[in-house]
N, C-alpha and C. Protein backbone atom coordinates (compact mmCIF):
# COMPACT_ATOMS: atom_id res chain seq x y z
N UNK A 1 229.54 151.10 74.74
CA UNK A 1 228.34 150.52 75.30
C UNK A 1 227.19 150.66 74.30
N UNK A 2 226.59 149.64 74.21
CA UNK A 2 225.47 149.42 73.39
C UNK A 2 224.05 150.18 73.70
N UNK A 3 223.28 150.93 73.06
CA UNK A 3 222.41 151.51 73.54
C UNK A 3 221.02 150.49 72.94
N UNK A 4 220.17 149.95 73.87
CA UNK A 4 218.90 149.40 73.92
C UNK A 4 218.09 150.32 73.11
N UNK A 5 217.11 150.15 71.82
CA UNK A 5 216.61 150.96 70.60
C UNK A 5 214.84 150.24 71.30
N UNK A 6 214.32 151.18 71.93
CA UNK A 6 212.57 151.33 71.92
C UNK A 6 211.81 150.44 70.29
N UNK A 7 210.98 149.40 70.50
CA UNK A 7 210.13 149.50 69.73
C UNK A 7 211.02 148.85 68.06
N UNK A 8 212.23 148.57 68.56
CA UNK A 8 213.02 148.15 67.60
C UNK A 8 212.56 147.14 66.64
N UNK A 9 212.57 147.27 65.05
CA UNK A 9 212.42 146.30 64.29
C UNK A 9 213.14 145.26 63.98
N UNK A 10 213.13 143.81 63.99
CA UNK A 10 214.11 142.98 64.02
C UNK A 10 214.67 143.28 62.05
N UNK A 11 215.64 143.18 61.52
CA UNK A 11 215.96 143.24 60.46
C UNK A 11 215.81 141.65 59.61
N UNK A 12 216.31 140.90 60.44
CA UNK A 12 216.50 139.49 60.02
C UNK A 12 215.08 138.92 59.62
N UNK A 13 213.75 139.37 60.57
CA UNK A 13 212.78 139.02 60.51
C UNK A 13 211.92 139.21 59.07
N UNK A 14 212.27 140.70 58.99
CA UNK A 14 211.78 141.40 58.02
C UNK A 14 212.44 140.40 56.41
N UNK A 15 214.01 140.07 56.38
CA UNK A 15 214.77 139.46 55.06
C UNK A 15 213.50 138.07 55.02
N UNK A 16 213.38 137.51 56.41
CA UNK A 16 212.84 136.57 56.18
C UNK A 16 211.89 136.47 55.51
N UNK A 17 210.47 137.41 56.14
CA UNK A 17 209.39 137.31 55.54
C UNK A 17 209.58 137.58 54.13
N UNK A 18 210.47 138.91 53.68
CA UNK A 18 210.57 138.71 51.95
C UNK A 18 211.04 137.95 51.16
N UNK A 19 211.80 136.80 51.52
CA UNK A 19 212.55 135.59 51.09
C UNK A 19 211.11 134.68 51.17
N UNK A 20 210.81 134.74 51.79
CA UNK A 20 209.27 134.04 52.00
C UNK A 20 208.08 133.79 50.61
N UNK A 21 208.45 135.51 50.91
CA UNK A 21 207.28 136.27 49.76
C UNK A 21 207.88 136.06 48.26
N UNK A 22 209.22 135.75 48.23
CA UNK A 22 209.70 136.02 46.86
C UNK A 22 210.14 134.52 46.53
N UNK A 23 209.86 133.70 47.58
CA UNK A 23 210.01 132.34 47.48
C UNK A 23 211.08 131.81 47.17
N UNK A 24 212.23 132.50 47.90
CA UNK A 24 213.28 131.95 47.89
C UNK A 24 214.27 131.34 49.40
N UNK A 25 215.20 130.60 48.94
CA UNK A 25 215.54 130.00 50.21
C UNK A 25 216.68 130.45 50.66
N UNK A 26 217.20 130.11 51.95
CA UNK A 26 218.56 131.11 52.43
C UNK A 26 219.86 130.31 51.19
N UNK A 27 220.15 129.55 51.42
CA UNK A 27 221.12 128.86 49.82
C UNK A 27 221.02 129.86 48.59
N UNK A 28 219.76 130.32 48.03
CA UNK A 28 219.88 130.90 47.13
C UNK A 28 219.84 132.55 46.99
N UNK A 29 219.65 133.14 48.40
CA UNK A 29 220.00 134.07 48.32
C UNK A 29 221.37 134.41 48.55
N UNK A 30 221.93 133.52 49.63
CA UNK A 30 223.20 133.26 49.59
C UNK A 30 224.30 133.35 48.24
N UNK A 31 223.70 132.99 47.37
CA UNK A 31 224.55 132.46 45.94
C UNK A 31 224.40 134.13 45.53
N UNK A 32 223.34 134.52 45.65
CA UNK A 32 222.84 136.17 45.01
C UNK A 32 223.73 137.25 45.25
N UNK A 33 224.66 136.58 46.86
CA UNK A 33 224.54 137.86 47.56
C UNK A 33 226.27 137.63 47.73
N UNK A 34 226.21 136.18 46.95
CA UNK A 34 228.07 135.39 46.69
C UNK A 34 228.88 135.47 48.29
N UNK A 35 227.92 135.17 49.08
CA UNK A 35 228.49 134.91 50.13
C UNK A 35 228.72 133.25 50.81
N UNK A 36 228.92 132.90 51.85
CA UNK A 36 228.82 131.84 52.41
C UNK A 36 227.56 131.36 53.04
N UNK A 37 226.82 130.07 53.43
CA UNK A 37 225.48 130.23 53.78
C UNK A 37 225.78 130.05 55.29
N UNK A 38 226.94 130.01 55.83
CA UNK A 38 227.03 129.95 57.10
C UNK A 38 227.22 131.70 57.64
N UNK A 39 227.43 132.40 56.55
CA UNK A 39 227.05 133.95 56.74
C UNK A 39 226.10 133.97 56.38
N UNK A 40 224.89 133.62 55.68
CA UNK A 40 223.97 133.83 54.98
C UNK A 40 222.60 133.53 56.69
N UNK A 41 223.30 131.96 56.98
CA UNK A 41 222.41 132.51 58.28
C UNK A 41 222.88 132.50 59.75
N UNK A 42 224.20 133.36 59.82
CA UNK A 42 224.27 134.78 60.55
C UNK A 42 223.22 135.86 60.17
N UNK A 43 222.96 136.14 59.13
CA UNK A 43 222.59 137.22 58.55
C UNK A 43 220.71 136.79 59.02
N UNK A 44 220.25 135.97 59.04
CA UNK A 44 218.97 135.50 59.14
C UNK A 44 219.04 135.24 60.65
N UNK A 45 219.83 134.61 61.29
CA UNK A 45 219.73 134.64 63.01
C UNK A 45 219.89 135.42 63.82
N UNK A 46 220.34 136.71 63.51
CA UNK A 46 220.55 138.18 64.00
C UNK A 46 219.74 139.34 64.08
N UNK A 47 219.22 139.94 64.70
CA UNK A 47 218.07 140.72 64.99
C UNK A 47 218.88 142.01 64.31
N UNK A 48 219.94 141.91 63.89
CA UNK A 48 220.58 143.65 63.43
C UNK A 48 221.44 143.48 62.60
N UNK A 49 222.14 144.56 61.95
CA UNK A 49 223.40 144.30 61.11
C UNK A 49 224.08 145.82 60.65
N UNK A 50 224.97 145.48 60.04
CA UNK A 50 225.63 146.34 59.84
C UNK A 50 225.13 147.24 58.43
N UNK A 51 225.17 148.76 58.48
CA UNK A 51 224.79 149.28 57.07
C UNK A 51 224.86 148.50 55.31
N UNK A 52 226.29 147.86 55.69
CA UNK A 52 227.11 148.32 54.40
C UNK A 52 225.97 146.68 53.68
N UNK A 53 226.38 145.41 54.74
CA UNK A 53 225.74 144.37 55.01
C UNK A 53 224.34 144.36 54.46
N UNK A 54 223.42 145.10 54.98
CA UNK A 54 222.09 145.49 54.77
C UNK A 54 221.78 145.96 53.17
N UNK A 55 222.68 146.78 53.08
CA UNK A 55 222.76 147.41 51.35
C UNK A 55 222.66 145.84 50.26
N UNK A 56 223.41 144.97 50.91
CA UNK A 56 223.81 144.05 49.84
C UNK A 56 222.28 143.40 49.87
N UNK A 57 221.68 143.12 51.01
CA UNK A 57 220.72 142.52 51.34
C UNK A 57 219.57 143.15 50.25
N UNK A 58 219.53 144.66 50.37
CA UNK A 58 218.62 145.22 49.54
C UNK A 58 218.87 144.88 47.72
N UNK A 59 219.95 144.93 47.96
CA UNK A 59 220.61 144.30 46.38
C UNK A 59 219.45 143.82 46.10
N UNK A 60 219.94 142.35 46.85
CA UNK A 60 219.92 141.17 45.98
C UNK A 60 218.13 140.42 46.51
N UNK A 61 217.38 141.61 46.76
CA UNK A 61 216.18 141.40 47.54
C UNK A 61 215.60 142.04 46.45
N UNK A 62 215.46 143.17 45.91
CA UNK A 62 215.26 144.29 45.31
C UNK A 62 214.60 144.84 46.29
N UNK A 63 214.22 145.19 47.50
CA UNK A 63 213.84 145.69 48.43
C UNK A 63 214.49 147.04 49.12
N UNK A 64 213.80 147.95 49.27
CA UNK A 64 214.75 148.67 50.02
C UNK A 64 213.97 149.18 51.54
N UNK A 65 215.11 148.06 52.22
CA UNK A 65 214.55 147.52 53.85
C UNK A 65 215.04 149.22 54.42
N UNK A 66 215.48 149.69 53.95
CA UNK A 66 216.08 151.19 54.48
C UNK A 66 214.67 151.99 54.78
N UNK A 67 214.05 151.73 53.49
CA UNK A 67 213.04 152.92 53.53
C UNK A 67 211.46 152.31 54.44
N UNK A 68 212.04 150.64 54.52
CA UNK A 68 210.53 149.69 55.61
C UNK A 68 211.09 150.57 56.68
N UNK A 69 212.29 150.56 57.35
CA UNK A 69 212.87 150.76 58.55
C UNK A 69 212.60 152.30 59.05
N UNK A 70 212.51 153.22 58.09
CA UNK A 70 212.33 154.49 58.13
C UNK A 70 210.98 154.68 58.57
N UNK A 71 210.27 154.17 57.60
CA UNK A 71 208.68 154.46 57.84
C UNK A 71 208.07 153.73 59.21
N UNK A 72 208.92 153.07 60.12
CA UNK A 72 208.84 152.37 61.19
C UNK A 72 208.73 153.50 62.31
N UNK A 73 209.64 154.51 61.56
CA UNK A 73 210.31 155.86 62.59
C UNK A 73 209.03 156.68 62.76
N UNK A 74 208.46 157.00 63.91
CA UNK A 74 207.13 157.90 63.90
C UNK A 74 207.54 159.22 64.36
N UNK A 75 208.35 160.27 63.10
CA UNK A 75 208.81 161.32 63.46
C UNK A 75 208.19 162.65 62.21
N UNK A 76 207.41 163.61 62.75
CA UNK A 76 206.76 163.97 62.45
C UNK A 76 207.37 165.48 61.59
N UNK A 77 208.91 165.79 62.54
CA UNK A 77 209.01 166.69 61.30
C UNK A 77 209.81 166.33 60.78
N UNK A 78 210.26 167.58 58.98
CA UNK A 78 210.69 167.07 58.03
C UNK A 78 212.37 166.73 57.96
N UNK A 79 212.59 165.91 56.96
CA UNK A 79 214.07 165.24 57.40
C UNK A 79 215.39 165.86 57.31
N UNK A 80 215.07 167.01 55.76
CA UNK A 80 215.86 168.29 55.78
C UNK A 80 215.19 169.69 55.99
N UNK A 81 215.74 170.35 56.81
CA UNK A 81 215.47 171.33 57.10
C UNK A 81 215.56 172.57 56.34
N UNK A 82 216.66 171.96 54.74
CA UNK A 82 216.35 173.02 53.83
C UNK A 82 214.66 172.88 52.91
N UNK A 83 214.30 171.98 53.13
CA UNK A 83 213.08 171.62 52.16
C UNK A 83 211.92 172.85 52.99
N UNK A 84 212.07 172.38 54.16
CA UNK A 84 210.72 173.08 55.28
C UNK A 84 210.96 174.54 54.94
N UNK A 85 212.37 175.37 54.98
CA UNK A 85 212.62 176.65 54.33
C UNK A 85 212.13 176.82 53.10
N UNK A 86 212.49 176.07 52.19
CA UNK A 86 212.05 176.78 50.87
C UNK A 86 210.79 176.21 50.49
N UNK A 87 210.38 175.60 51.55
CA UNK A 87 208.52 175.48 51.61
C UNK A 87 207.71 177.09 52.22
N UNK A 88 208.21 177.46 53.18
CA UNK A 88 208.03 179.15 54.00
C UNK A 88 208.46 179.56 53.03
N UNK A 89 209.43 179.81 52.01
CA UNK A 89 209.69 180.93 51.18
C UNK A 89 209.00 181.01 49.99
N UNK A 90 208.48 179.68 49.48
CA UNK A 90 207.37 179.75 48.59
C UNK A 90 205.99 179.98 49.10
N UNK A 91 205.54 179.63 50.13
CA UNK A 91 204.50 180.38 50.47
C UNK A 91 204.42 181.63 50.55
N UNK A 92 205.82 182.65 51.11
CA UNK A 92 205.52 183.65 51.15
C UNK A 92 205.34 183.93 49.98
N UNK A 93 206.19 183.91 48.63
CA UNK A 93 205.93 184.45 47.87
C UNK A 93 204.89 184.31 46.72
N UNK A 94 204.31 183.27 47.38
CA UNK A 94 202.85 183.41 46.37
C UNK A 94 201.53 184.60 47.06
N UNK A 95 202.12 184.48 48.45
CA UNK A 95 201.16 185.29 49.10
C UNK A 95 202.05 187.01 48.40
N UNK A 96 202.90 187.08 48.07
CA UNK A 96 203.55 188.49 47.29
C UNK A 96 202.69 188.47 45.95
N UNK A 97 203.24 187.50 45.47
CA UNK A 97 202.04 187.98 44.06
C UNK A 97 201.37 187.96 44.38
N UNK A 98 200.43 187.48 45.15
CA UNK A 98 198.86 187.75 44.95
C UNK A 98 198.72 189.48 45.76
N UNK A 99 199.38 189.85 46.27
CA UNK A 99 199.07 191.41 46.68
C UNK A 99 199.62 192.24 45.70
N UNK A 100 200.54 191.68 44.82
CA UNK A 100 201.11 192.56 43.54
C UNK A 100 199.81 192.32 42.25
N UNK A 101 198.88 191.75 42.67
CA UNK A 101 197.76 191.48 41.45
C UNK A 101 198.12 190.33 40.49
N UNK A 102 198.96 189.51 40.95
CA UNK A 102 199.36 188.33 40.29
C UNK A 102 198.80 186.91 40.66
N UNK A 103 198.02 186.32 39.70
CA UNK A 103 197.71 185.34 39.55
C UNK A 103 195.81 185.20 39.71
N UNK A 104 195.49 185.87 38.99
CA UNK A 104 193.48 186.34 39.12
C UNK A 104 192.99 185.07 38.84
């Protein structure tokens, strides 16, 4: 069963407007992307798609719709949880030198 996505960005919308912007037409991205243009607009009449699909899209766009789609996401903490650690462990230890007399 398909789960309904809040606030969802259409993907197709987004190829469009940059095909737009880069002034190209579905035929010739088609040729870019060495597919068929009757996949080419599947790929433009579809509000979603598949990862692997999307990658090619970024190809041959130079775009990377991964990282539009991300910044869409309004999630506030960080994405690995080793980074946020060895963010606390460098704080602590600057707060160590500075009580060891390091860094005047």
């Amino acid at each position: 069963m398909r789960r309904k996505v809040k606030n969802s960005v259409a993907i197709n919308e987004l190829i469009r407007f940059e095909m737009k912007r880069q002034g190209l037409s579905a035929p010739e991205l088609a040729h870019k992307m060495n597919i068929g243009l009757n996949s080419m607009y599947h790929i433009l009449k579809r509000p979603s798609m598949q990862i692997d699909r999307l990658w090619e899209v970024c190809e041959a766009l130079q775009l990377n719709f991964f990282k539009v789609l991300a910044d869409e996401i309004n999630i506030t903490n960080p994405v690995d949880p080793q980074m946020d650690q060895l963010q606390q462990e460098n704080k602590m230890l600057r707060e160590v030198i500075q009580l060891l007399g390091g860094n005047k």
